[in-house]
C-alpha atoms as a PDB file:
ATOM      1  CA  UNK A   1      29.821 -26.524 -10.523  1.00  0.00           C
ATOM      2  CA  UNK A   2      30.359 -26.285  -6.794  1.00  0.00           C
ATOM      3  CA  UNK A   3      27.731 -23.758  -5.400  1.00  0.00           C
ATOM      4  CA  UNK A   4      30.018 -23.128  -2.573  1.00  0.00           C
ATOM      5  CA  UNK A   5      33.225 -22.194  -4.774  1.00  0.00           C
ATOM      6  CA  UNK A   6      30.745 -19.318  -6.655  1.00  0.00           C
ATOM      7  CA  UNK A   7      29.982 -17.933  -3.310  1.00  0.00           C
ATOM      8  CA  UNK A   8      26.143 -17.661  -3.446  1.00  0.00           C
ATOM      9  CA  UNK A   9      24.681 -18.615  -0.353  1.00  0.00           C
ATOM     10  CA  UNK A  10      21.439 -18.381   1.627  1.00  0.00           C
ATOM     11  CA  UNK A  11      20.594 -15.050   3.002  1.00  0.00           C
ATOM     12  CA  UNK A  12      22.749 -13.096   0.784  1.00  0.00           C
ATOM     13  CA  UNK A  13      20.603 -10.055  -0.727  1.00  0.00           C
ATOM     14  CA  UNK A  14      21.688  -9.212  -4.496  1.00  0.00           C
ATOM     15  CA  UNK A  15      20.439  -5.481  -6.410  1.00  0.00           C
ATOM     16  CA  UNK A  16      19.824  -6.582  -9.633  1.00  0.00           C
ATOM     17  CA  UNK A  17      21.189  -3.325 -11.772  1.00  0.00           C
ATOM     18  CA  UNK A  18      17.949  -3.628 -13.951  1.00  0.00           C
ATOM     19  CA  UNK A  19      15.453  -2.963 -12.200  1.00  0.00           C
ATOM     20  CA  UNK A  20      16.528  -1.551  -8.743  1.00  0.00           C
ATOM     21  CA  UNK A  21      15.049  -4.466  -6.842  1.00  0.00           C
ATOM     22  CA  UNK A  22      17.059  -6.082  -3.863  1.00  0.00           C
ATOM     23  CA  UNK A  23      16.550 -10.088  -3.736  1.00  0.00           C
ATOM     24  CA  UNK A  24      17.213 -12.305  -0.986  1.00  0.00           C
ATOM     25  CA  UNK A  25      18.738 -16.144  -1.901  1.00  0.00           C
ATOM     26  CA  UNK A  26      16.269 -18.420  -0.554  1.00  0.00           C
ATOM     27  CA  UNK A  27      17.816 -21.486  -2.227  1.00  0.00           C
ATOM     28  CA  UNK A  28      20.739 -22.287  -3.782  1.00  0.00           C
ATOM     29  CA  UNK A  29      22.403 -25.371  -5.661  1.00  0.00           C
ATOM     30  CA  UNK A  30      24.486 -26.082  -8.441  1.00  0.00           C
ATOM     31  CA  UNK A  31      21.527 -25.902 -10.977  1.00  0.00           C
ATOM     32  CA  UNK A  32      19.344 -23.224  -9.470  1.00  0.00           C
ATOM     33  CA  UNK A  33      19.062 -20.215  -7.262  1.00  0.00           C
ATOM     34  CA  UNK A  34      15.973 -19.197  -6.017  1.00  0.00           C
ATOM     35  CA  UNK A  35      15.321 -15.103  -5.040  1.00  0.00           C
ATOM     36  CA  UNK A  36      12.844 -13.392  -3.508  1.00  0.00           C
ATOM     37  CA  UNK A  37      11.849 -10.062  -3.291  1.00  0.00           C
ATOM     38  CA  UNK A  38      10.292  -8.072   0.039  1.00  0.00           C
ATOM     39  CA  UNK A  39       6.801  -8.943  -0.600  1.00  0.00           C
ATOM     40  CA  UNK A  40       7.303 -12.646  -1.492  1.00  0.00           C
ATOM     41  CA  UNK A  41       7.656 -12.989  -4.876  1.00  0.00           C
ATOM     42  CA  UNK A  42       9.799 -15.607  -5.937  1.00  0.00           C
ATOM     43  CA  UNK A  43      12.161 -15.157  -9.038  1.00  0.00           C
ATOM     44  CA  UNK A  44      14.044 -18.547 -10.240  1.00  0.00           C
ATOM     45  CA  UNK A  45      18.133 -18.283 -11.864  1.00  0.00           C
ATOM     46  CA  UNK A  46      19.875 -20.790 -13.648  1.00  0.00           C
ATOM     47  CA  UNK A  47      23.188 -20.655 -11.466  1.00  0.00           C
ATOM     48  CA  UNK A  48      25.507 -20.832 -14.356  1.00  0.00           C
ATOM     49  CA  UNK A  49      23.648 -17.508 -15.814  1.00  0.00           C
ATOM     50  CA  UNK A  50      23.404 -15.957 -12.051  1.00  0.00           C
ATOM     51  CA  UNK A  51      27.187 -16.313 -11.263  1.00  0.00           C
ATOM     52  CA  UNK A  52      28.040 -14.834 -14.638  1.00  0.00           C
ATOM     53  CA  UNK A  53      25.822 -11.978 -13.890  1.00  0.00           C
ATOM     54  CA  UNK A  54      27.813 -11.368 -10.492  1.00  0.00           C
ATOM     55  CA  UNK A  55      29.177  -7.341 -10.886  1.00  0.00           C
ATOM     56  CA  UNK A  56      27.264  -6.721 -13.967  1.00  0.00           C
ATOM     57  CA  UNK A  57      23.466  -7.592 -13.593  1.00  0.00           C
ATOM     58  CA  UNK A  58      23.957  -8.224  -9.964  1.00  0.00           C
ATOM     59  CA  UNK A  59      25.809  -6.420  -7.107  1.00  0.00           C
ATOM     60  CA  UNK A  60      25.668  -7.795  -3.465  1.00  0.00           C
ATOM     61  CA  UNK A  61      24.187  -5.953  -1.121  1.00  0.00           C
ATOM     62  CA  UNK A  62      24.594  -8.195   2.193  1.00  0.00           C
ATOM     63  CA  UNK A  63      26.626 -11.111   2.720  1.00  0.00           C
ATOM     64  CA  UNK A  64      24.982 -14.199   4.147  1.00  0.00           C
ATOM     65  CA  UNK A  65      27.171 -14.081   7.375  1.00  0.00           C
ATOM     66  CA  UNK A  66      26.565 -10.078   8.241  1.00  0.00           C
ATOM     67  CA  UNK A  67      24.099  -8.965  10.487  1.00  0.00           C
ATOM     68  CA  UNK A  68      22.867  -5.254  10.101  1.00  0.00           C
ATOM     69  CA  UNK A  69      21.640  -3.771  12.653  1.00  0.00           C
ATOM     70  CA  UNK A  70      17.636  -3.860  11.206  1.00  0.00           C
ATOM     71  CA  UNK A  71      18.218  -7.685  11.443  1.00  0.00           C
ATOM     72  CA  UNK A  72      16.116  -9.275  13.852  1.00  0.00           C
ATOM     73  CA  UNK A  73      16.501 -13.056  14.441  1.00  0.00           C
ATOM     74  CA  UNK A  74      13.333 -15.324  13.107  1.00  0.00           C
ATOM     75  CA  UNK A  75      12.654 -16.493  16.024  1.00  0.00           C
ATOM     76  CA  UNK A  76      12.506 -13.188  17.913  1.00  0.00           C
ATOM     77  CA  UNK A  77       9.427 -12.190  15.549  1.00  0.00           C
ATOM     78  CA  UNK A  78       7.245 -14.250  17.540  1.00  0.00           C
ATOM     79  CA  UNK A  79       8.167 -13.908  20.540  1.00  0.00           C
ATOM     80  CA  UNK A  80       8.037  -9.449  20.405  1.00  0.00           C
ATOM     81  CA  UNK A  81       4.493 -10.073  18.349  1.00  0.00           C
ATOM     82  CA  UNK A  82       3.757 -12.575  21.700  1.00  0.00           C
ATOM     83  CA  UNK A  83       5.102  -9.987  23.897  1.00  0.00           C
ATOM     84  CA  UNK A  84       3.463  -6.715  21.980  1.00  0.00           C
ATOM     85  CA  UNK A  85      -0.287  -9.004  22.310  1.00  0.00           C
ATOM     86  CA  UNK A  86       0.839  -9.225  26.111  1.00  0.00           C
ATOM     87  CA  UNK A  87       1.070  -5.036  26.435  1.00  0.00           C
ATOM     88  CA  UNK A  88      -2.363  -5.059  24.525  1.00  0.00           C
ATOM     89  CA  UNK A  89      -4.513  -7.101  26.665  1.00  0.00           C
ATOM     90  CA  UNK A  90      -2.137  -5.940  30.049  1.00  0.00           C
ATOM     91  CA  UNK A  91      -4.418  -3.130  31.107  1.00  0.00           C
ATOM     92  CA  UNK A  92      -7.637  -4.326  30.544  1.00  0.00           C
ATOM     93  CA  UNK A  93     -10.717  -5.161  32.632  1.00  0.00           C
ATOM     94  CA  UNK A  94     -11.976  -7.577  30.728  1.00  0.00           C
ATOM     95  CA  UNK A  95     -12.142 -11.510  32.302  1.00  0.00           C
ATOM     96  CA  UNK A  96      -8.458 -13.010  32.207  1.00  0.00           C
ATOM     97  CA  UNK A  97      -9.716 -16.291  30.300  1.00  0.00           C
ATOM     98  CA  UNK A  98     -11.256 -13.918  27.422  1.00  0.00           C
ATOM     99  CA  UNK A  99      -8.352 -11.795  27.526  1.00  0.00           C
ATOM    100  CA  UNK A 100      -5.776 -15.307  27.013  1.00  0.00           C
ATOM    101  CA  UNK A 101      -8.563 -16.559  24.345  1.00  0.00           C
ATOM    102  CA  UNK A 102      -8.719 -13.141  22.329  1.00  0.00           C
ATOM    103  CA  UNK A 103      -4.859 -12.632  22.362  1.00  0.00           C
ATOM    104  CA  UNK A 104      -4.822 -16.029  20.836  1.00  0.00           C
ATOM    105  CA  UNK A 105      -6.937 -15.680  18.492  1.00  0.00           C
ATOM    106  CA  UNK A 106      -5.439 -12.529  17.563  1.00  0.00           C
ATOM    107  CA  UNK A 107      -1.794 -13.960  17.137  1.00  0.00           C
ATOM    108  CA  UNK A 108      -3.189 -16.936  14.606  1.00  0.00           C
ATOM    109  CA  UNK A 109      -4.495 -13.957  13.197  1.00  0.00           C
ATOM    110  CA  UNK A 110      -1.686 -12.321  12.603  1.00  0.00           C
ATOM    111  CA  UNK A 111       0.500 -14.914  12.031  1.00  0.00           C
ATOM    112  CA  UNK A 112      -1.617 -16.457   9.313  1.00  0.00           C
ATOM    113  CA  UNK A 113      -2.094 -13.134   7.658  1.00  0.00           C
ATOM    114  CA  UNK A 114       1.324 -10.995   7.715  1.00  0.00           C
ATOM    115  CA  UNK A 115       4.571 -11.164   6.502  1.00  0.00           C
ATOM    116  CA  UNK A 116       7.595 -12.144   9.088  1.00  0.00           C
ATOM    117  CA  UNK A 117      10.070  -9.992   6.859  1.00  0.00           C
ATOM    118  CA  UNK A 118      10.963  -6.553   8.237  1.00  0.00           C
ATOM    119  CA  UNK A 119       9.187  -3.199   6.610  1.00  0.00           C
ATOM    120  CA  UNK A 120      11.982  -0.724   5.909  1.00  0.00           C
ATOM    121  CA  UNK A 121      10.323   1.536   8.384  1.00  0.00           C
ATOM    122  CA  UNK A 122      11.702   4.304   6.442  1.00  0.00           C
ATOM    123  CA  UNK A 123       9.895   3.885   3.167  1.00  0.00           C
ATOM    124  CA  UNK A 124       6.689   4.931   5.040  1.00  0.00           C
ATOM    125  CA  UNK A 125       5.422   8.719   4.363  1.00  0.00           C
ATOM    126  CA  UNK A 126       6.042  10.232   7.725  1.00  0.00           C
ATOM    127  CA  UNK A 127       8.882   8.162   8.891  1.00  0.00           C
ATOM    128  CA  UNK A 128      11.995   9.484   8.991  1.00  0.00           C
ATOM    129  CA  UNK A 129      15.097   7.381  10.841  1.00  0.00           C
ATOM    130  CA  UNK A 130      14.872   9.026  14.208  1.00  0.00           C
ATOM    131  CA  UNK A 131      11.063   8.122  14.103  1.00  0.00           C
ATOM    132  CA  UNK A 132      12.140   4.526  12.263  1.00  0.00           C
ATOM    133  CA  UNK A 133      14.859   4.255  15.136  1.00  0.00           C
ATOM    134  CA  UNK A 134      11.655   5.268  17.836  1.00  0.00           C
ATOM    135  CA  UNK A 135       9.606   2.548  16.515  1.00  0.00           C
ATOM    136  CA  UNK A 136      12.663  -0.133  16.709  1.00  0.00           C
ATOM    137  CA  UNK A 137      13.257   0.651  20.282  1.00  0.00           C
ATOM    138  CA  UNK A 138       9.859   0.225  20.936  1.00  0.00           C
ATOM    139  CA  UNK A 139      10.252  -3.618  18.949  1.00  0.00           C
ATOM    140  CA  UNK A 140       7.878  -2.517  16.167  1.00  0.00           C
ATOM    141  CA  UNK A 141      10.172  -3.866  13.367  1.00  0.00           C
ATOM    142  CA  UNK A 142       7.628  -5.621  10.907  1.00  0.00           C
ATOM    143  CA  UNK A 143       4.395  -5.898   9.664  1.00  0.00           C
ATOM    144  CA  UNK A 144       3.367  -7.951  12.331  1.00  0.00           C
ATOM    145  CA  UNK A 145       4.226  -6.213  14.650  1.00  0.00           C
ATOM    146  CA  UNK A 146       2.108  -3.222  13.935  1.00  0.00           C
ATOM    147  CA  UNK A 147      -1.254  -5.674  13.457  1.00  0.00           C
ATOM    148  CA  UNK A 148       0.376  -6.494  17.135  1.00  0.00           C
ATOM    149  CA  UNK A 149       0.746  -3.497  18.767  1.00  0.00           C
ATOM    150  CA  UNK A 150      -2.250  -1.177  20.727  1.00  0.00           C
ATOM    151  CA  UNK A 151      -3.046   1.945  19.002  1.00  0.00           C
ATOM    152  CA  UNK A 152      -2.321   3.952  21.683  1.00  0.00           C
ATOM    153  CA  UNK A 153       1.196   2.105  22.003  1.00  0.00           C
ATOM    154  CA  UNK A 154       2.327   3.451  18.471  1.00  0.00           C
ATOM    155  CA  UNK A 155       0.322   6.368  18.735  1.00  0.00           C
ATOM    156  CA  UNK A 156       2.795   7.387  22.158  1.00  0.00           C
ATOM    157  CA  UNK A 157       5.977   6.609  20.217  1.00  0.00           C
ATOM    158  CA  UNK A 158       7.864   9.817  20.173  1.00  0.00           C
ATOM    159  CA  UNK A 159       7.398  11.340  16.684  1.00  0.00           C
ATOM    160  CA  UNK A 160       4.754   9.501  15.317  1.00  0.00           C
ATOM    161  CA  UNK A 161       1.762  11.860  14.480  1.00  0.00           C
ATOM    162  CA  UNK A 162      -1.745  11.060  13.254  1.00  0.00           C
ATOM    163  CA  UNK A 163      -0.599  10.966   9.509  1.00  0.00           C
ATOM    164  CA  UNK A 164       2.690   8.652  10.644  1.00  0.00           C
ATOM    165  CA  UNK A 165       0.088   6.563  12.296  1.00  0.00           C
ATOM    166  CA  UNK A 166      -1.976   6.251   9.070  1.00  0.00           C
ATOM    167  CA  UNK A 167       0.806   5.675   7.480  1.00  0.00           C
ATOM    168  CA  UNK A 168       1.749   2.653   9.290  1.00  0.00           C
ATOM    169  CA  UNK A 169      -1.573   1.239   9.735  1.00  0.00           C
ATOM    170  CA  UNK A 170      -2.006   1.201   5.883  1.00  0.00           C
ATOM    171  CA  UNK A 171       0.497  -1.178   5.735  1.00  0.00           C
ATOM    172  CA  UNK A 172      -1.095  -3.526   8.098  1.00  0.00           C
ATOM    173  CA  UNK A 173      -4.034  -3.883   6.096  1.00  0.00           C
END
C-alpha cells in the first residue's frame, strides 16, 4: 500500500472520535503511522487499520499543506524566544558580558526544558481570544516563550490580570 495514495501525510492533525484527542502525524509509511498528542505522547497505528478508520474513528482536522493562522514556523520559535531573552536583559544595568552569559544560559535553559509546540492560549483560565490574540501580537505563542518573556512584559499585555498571569506562569513550570 502506497502511503501517498491513502493521503496521510506529515503534519496532518486527526480527532480521534473516541476520545476527543487531536493527534499530529509525525511519521508515516506503508506499515506504520506514528501520532502524537500536544504534550508529546506518542501513539503508534498500523496504517492498514488507520486508513480504514479515516471518517469513522478518525476525522481530519488540518491538512498537512494548510497553515492556520496559530501556526508559527519551527524555526521562528527560536529566534522570538532569542529575541523575547533580548527584551529581558535590554534594560538592565547589569555588566554586558553577564547580561550575554545569563541570557545564554537562560535559553539552554529553556530550550532543554520546554516544549516547541504552541499552547492553545485559550485553554488557559483567564484567557479569552482577544487576550490570546494580545499575547500573539506580542510573539508569546508557546511555552517557551512565556519561560522567555520578563514578567513585567506579560504582565503589560493588554488584558492580562494577576490571575491571567498565574495562569500562564503555571504552565511554564
Amino acid at each position: 500500500m502506497d502511503i501517498e495514495k491513502i493521503g496521510i501525510h506529515e503534519g496532518q492533525v486527526y480527532k480521534n472520535s473516541t476520545s476527543g484527542d487531536e493527534l499530529e502525524v509525525v511519521f508515516a509509511d506503508d506499515k506504520t503511522v506514528v501520532l502524537e498528542t500536544l504534550d508529546g505522547h506518542r501513539r503508534y497505528e498500523p496504517a492498514k487499520q488507520f486508513k480504514n478508520g479515516i471518517g469513522n474513528e478518525w476525522s481530519l482536522e488540518k491538512r498537512a499543506d494548510e497553515e492556520s493562522k496559530d501556526d508559527i514556523p519551527e524555526e521562528n520559535v527560536y529566534i522570538t524566544t532569542l529575541k523575547l531573552l533580548e527584551e529581558r536583559f535590554k534594560n538592565t544595568d547589569e555588566d554586558v558580558t553577564g547580561q550575554k552569559v545569563e541570557a545564554i544560559r537562560i535559553a539552554i535553559d529553556i530550550f532543554e526544558n520546554n516544549s516547541t509546540r504552541q499552547i492553545p492560549l485559550t485553554d488557559i483560565s483567564g484567557i479569552g481570544t482577544q487576550n490570546a490574540e494580545n499575547l500573539k501580537q506580542k510573539g508569546i505563542r508557546s511555552k517557551i516563550h512565556l519561560a522567555a518573556a520578563r514578567d513585567e512584559y506579560i504582565k503589560n499585555t493588554d488584558g492580562i490580570g494577576k490571575k491571567s498571569f498565574e495562569n500562564l506562569m503555571e504552565k511554564v513550570d
